[in-house]
PDB file of N, CA and C in Angstrom:
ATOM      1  N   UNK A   1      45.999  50.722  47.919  1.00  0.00           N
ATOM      2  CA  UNK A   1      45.776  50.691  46.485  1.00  0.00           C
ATOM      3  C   UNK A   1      45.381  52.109  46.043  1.00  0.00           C
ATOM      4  N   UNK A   2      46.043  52.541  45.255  1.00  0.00           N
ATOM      5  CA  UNK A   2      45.736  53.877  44.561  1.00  0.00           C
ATOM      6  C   UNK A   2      44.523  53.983  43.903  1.00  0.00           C
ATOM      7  N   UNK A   3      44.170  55.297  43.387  1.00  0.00           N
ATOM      8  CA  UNK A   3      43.128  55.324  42.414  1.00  0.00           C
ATOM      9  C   UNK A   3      43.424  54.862  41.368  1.00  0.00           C
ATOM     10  N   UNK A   4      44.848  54.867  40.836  1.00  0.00           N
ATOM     11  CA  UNK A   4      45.200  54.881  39.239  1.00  0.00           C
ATOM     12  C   UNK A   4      44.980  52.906  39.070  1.00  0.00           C
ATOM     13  N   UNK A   5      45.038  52.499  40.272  1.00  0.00           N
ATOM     14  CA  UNK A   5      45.252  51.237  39.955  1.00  0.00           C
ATOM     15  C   UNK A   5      43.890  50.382  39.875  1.00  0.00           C
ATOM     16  N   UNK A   6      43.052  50.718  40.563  1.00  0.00           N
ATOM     17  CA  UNK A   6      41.925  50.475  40.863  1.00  0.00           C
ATOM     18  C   UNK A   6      40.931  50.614  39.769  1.00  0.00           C
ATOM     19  N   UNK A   7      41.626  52.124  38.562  1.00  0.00           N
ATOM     20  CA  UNK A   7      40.796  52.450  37.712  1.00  0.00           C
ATOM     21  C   UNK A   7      41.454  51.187  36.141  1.00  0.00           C
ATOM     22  N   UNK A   8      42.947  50.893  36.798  1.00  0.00           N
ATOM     23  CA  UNK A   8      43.394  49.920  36.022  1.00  0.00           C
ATOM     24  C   UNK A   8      42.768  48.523  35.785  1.00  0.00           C
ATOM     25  N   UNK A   9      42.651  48.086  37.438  1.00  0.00           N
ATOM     26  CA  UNK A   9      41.534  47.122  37.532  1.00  0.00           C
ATOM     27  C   UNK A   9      40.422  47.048  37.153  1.00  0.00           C
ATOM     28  N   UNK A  10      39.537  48.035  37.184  1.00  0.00           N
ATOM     29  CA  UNK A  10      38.462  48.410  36.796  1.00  0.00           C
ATOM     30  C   UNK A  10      38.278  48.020  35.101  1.00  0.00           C
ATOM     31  N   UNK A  11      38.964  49.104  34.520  1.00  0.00           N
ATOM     32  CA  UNK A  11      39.592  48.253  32.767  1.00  0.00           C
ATOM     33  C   UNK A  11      39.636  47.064  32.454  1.00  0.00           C
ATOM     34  N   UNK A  12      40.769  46.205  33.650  1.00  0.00           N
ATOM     35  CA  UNK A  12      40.737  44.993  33.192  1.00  0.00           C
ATOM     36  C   UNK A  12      39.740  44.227  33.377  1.00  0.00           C
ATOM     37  N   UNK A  13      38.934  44.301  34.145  1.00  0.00           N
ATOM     38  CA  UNK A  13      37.712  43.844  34.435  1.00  0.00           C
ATOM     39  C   UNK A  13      36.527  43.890  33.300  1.00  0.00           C
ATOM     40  N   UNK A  14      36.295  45.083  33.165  1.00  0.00           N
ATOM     41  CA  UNK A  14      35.518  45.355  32.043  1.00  0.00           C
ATOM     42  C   UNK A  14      35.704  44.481  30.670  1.00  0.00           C
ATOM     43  N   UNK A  15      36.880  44.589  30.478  1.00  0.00           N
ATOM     44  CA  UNK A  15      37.615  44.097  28.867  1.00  0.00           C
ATOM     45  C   UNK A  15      37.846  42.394  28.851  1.00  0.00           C
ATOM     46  N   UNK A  16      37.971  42.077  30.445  1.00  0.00           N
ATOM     47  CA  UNK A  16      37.999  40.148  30.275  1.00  0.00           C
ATOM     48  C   UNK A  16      36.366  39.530  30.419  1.00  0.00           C
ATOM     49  N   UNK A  17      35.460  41.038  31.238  1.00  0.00           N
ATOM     50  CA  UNK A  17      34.280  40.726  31.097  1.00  0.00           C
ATOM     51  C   UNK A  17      33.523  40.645  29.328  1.00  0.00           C
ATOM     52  N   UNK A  18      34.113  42.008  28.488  1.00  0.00           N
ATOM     53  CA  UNK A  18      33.745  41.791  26.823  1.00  0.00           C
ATOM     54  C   UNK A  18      34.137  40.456  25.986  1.00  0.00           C
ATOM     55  N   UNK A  19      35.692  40.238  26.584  1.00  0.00           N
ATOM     56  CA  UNK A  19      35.859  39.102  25.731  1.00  0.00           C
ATOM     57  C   UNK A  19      35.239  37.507  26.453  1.00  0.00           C
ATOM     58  N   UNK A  20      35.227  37.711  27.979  1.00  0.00           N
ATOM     59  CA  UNK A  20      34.088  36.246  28.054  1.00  0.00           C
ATOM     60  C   UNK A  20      33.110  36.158  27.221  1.00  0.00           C
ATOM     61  N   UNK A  21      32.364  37.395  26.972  1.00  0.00           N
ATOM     62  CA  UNK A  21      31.141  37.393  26.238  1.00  0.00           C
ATOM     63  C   UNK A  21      31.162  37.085  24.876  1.00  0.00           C
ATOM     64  N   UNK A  22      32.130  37.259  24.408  1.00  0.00           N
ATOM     65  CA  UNK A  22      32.503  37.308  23.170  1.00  0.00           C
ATOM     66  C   UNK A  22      32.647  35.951  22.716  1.00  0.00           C
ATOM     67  N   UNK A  23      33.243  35.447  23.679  1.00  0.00           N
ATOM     68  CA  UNK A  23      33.787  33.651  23.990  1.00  0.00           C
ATOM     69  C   UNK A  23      32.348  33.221  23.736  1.00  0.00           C
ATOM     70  N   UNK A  24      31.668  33.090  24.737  1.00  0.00           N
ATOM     71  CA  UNK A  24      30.651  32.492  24.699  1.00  0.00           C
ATOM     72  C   UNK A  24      30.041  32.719  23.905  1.00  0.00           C
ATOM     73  N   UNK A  25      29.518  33.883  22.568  1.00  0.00           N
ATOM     74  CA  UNK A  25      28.485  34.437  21.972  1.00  0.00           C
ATOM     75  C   UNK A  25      29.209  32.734  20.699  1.00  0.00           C
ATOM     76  N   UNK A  26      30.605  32.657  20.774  1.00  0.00           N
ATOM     77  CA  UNK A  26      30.907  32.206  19.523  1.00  0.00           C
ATOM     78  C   UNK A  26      31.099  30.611  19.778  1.00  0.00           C
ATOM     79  N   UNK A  27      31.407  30.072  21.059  1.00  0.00           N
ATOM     80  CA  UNK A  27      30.878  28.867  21.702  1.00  0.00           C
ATOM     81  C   UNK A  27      29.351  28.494  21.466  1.00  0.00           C
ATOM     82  N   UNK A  28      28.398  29.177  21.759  1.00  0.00           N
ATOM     83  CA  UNK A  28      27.000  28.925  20.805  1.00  0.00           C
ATOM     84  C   UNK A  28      27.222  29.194  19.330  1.00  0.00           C
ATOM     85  N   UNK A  29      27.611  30.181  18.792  1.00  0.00           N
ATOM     86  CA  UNK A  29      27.718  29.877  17.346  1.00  0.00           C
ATOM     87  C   UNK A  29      28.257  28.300  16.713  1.00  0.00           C
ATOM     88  N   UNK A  30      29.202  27.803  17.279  1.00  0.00           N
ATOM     89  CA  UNK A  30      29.825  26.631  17.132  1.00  0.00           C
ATOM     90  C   UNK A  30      29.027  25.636  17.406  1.00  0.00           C
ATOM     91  N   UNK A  31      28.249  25.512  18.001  1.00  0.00           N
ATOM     92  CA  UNK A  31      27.043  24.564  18.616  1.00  0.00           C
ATOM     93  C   UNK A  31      26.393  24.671  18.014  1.00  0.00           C
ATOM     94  N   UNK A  32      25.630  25.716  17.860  1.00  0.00           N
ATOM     95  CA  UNK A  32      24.577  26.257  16.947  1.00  0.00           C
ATOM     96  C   UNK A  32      24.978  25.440  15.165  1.00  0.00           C
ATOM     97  N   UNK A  33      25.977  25.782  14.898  1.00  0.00           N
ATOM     98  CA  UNK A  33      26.931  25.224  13.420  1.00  0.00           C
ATOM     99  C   UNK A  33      26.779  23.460  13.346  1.00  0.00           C
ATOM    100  N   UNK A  34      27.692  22.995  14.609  1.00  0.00           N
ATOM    101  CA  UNK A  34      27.657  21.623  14.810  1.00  0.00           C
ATOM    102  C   UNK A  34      26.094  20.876  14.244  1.00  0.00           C
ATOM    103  N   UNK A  35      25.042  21.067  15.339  1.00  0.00           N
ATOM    104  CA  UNK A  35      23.703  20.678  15.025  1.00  0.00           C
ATOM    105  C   UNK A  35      23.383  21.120  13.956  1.00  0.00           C
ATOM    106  N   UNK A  36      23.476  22.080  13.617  1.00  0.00           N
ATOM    107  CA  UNK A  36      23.030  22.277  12.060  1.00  0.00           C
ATOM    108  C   UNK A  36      23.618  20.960  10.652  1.00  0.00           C
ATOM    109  N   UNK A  37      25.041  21.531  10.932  1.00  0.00           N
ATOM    110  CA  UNK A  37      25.558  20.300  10.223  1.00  0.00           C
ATOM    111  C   UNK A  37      25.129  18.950  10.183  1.00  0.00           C
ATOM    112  N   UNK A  38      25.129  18.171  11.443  1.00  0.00           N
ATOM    113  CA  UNK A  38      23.977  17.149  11.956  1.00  0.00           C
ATOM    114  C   UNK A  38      22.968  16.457  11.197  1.00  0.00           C
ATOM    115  N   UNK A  39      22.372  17.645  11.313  1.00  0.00           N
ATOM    116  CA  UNK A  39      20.842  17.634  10.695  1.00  0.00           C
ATOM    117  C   UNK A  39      21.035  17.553   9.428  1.00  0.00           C
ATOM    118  N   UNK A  40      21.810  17.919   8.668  1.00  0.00           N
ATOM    119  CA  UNK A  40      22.120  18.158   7.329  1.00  0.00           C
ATOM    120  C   UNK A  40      22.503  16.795   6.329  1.00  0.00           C
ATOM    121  N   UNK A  41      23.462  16.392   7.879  1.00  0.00           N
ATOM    122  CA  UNK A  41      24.618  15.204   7.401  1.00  0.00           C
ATOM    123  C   UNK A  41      23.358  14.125   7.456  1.00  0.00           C
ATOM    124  N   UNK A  42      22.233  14.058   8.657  1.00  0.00           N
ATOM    125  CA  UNK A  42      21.431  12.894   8.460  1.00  0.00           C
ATOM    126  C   UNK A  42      20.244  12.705   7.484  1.00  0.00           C
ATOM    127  N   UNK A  43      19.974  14.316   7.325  1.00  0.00           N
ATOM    128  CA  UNK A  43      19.151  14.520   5.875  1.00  0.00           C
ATOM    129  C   UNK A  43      19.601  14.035   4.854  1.00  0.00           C
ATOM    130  N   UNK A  44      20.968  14.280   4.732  1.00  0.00           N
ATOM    131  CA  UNK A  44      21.844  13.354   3.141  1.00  0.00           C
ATOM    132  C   UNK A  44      21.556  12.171   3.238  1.00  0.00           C
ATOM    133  N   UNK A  45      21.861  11.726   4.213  1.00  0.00           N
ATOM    134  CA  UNK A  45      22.062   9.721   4.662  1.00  0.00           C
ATOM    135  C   UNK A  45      21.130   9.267   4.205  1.00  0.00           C
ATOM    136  N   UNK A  46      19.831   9.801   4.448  1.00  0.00           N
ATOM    137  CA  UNK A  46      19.009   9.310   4.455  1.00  0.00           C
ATOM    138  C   UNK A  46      18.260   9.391   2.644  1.00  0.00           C
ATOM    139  N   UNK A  47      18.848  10.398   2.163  1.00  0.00           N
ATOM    140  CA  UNK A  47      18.111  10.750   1.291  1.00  0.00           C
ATOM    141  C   UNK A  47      19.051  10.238  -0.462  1.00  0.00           C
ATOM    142  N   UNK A  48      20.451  10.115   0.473  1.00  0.00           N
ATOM    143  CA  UNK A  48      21.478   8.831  -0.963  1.00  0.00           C
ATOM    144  C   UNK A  48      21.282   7.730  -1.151  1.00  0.00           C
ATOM    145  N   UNK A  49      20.704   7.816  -2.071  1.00  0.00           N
ATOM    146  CA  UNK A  49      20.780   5.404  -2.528  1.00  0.00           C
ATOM    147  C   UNK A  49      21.946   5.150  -2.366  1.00  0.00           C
ATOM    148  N   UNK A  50      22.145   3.843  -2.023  1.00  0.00           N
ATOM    149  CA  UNK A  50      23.683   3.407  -2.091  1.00  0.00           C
ATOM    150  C   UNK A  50      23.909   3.148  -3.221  1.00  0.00           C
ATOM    151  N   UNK A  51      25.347   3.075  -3.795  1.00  0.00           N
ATOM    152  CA  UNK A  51      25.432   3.001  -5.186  1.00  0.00           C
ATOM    153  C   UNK A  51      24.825   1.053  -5.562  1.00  0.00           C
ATOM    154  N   UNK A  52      24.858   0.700  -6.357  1.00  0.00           N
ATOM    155  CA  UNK A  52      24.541  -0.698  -6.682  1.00  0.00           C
ATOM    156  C   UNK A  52      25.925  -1.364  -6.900  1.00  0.00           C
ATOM    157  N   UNK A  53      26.149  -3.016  -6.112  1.00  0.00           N
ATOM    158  CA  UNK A  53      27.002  -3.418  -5.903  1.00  0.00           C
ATOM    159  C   UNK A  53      27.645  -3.731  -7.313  1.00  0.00           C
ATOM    160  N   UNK A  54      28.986  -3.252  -7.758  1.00  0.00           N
ATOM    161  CA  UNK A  54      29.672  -3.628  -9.222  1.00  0.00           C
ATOM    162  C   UNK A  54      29.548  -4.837  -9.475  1.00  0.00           C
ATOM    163  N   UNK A  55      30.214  -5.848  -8.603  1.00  0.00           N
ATOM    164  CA  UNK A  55      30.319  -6.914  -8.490  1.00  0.00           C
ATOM    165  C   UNK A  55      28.948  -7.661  -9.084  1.00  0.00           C
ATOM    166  N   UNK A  56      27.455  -7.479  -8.808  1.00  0.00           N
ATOM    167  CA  UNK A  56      26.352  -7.687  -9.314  1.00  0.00           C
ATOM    168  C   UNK A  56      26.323  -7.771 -10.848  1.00  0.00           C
ATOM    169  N   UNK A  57      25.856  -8.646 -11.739  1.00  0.00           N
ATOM    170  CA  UNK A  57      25.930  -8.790 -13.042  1.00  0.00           C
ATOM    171  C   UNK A  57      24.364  -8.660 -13.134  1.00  0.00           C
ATOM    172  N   UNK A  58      24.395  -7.745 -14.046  1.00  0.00           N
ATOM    173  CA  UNK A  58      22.899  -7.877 -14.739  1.00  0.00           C
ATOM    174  C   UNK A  58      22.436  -8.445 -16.168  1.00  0.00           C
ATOM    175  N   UNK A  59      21.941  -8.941 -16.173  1.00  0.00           N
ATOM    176  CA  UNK A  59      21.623  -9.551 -17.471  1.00  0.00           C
ATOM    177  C   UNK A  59      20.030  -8.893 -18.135  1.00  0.00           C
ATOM    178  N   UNK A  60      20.220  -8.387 -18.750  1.00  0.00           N
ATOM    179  CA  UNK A  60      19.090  -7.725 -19.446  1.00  0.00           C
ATOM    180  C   UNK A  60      17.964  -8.939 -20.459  1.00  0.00           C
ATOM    181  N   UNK A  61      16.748  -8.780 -19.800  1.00  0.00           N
ATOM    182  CA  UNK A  61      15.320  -9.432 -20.791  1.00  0.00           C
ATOM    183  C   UNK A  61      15.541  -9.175 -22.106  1.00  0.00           C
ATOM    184  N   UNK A  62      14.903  -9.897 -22.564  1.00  0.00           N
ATOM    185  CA  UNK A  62      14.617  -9.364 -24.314  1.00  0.00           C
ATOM    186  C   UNK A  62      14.122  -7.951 -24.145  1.00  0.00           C
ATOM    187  N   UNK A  63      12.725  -7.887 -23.455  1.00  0.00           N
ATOM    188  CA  UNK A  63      12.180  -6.851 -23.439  1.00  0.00           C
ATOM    189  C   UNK A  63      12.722  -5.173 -23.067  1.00  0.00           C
ATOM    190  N   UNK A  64      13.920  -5.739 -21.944  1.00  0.00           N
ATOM    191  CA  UNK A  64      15.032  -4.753 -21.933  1.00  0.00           C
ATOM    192  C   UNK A  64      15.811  -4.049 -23.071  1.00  0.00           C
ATOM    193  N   UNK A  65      16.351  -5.162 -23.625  1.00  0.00           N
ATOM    194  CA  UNK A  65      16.973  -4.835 -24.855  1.00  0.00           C
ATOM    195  C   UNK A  65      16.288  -3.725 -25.200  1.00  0.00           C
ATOM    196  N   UNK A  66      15.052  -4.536 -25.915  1.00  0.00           N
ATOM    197  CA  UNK A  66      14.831  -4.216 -27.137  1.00  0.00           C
ATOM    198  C   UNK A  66      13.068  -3.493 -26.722  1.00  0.00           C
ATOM    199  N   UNK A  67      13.067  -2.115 -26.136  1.00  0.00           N
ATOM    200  CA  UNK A  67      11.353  -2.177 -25.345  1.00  0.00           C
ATOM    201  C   UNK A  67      10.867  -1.722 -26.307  1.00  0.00           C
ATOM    202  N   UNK A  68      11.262  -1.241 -27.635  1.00  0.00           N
ATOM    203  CA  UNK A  68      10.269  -0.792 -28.372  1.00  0.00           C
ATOM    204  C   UNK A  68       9.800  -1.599 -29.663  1.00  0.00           C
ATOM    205  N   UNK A  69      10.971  -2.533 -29.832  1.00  0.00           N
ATOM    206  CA  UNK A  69      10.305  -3.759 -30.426  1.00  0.00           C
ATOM    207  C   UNK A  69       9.564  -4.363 -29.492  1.00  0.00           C
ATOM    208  N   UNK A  70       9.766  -4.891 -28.489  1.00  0.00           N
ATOM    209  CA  UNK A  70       8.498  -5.831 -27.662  1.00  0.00           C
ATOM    210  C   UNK A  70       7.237  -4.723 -27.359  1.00  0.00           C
ATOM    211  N   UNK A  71       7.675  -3.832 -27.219  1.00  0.00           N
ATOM    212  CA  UNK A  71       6.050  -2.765 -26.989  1.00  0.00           C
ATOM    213  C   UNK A  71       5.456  -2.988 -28.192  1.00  0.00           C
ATOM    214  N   UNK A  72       5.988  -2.865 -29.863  1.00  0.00           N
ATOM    215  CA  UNK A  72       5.191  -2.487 -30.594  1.00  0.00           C
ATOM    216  C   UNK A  72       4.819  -4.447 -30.782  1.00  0.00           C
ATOM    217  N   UNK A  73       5.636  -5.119 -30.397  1.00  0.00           N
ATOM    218  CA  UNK A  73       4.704  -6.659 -30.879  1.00  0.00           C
ATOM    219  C   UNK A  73       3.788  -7.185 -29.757  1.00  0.00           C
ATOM    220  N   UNK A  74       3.940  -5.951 -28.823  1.00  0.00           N
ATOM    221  CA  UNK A  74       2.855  -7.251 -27.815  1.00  0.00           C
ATOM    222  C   UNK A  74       1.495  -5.845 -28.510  1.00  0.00           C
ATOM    223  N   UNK A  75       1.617  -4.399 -29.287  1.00  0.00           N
ATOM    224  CA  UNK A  75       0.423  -4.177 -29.361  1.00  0.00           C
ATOM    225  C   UNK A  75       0.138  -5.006 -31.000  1.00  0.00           C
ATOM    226  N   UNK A  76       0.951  -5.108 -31.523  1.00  0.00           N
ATOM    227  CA  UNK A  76       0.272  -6.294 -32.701  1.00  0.00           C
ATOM    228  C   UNK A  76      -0.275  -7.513 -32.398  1.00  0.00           C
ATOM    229  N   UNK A  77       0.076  -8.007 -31.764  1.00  0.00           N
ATOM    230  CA  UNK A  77      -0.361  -9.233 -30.827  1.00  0.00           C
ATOM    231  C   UNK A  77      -1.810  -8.798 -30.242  1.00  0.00           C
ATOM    232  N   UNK A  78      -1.843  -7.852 -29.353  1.00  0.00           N
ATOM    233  CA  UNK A  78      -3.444  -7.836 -29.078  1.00  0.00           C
ATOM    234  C   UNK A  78      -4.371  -6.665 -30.096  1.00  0.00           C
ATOM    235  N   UNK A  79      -3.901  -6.424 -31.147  1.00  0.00           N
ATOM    236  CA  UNK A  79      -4.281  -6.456 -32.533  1.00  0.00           C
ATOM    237  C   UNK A  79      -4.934  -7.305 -33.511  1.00  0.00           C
ATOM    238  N   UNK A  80      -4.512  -8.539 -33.204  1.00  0.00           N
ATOM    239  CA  UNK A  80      -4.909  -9.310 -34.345  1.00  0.00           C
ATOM    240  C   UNK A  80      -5.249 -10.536 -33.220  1.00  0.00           C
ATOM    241  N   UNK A  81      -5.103 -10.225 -32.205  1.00  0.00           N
ATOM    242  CA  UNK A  81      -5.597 -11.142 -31.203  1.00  0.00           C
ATOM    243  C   UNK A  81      -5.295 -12.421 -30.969  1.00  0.00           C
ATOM    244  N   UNK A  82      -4.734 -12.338 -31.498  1.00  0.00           N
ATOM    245  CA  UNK A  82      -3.721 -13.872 -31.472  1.00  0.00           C
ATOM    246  C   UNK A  82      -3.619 -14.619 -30.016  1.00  0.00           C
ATOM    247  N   UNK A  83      -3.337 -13.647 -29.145  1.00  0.00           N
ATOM    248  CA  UNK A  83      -3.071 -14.359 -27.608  1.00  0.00           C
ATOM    249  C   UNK A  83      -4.421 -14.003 -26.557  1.00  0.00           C
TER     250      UNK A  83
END
């Protein structure tokens, strides 16, 4: 084996040794990303109401309707004391 080849080897060595590293630096980045996401995705889950089923009919109270007529008659009501 010559010198010239050896110093060839040498090169290639070096340069599949930079890009393993390189590999791997971005194989943890990707991991690193994944879990992050994770954490993110179970923070949401946890933190969305589910929407309320459509199908569910609500039927609204009087007091629904109407809260500021029933607020202002239940304070006339314990106004004049009636109840």
């Amino acid at each position: 084996m010559s010198i010239r080849e050896i110093q060839k080897l040498s090169a290639l060595n070096y340069t599949s040794n930079l890009v393993l590293n390189e590999v791997e630096q971005l194989r943890n980045d990707v991991k690193n990303g994944l879990e992050s996401l994770e954490k993110t995705t179970k923070s949401l889950d946890k933190s969305i109401k589910p929407k309320e089923d459509w199908r569910i009919v609500h039927n609204p109270t009087e007091s629904e309707k109407y809260p500021l007529v029933q607020s202002d008659a239940d304070q006339i009501i314990k106004k004049l004391n009636i109840i």
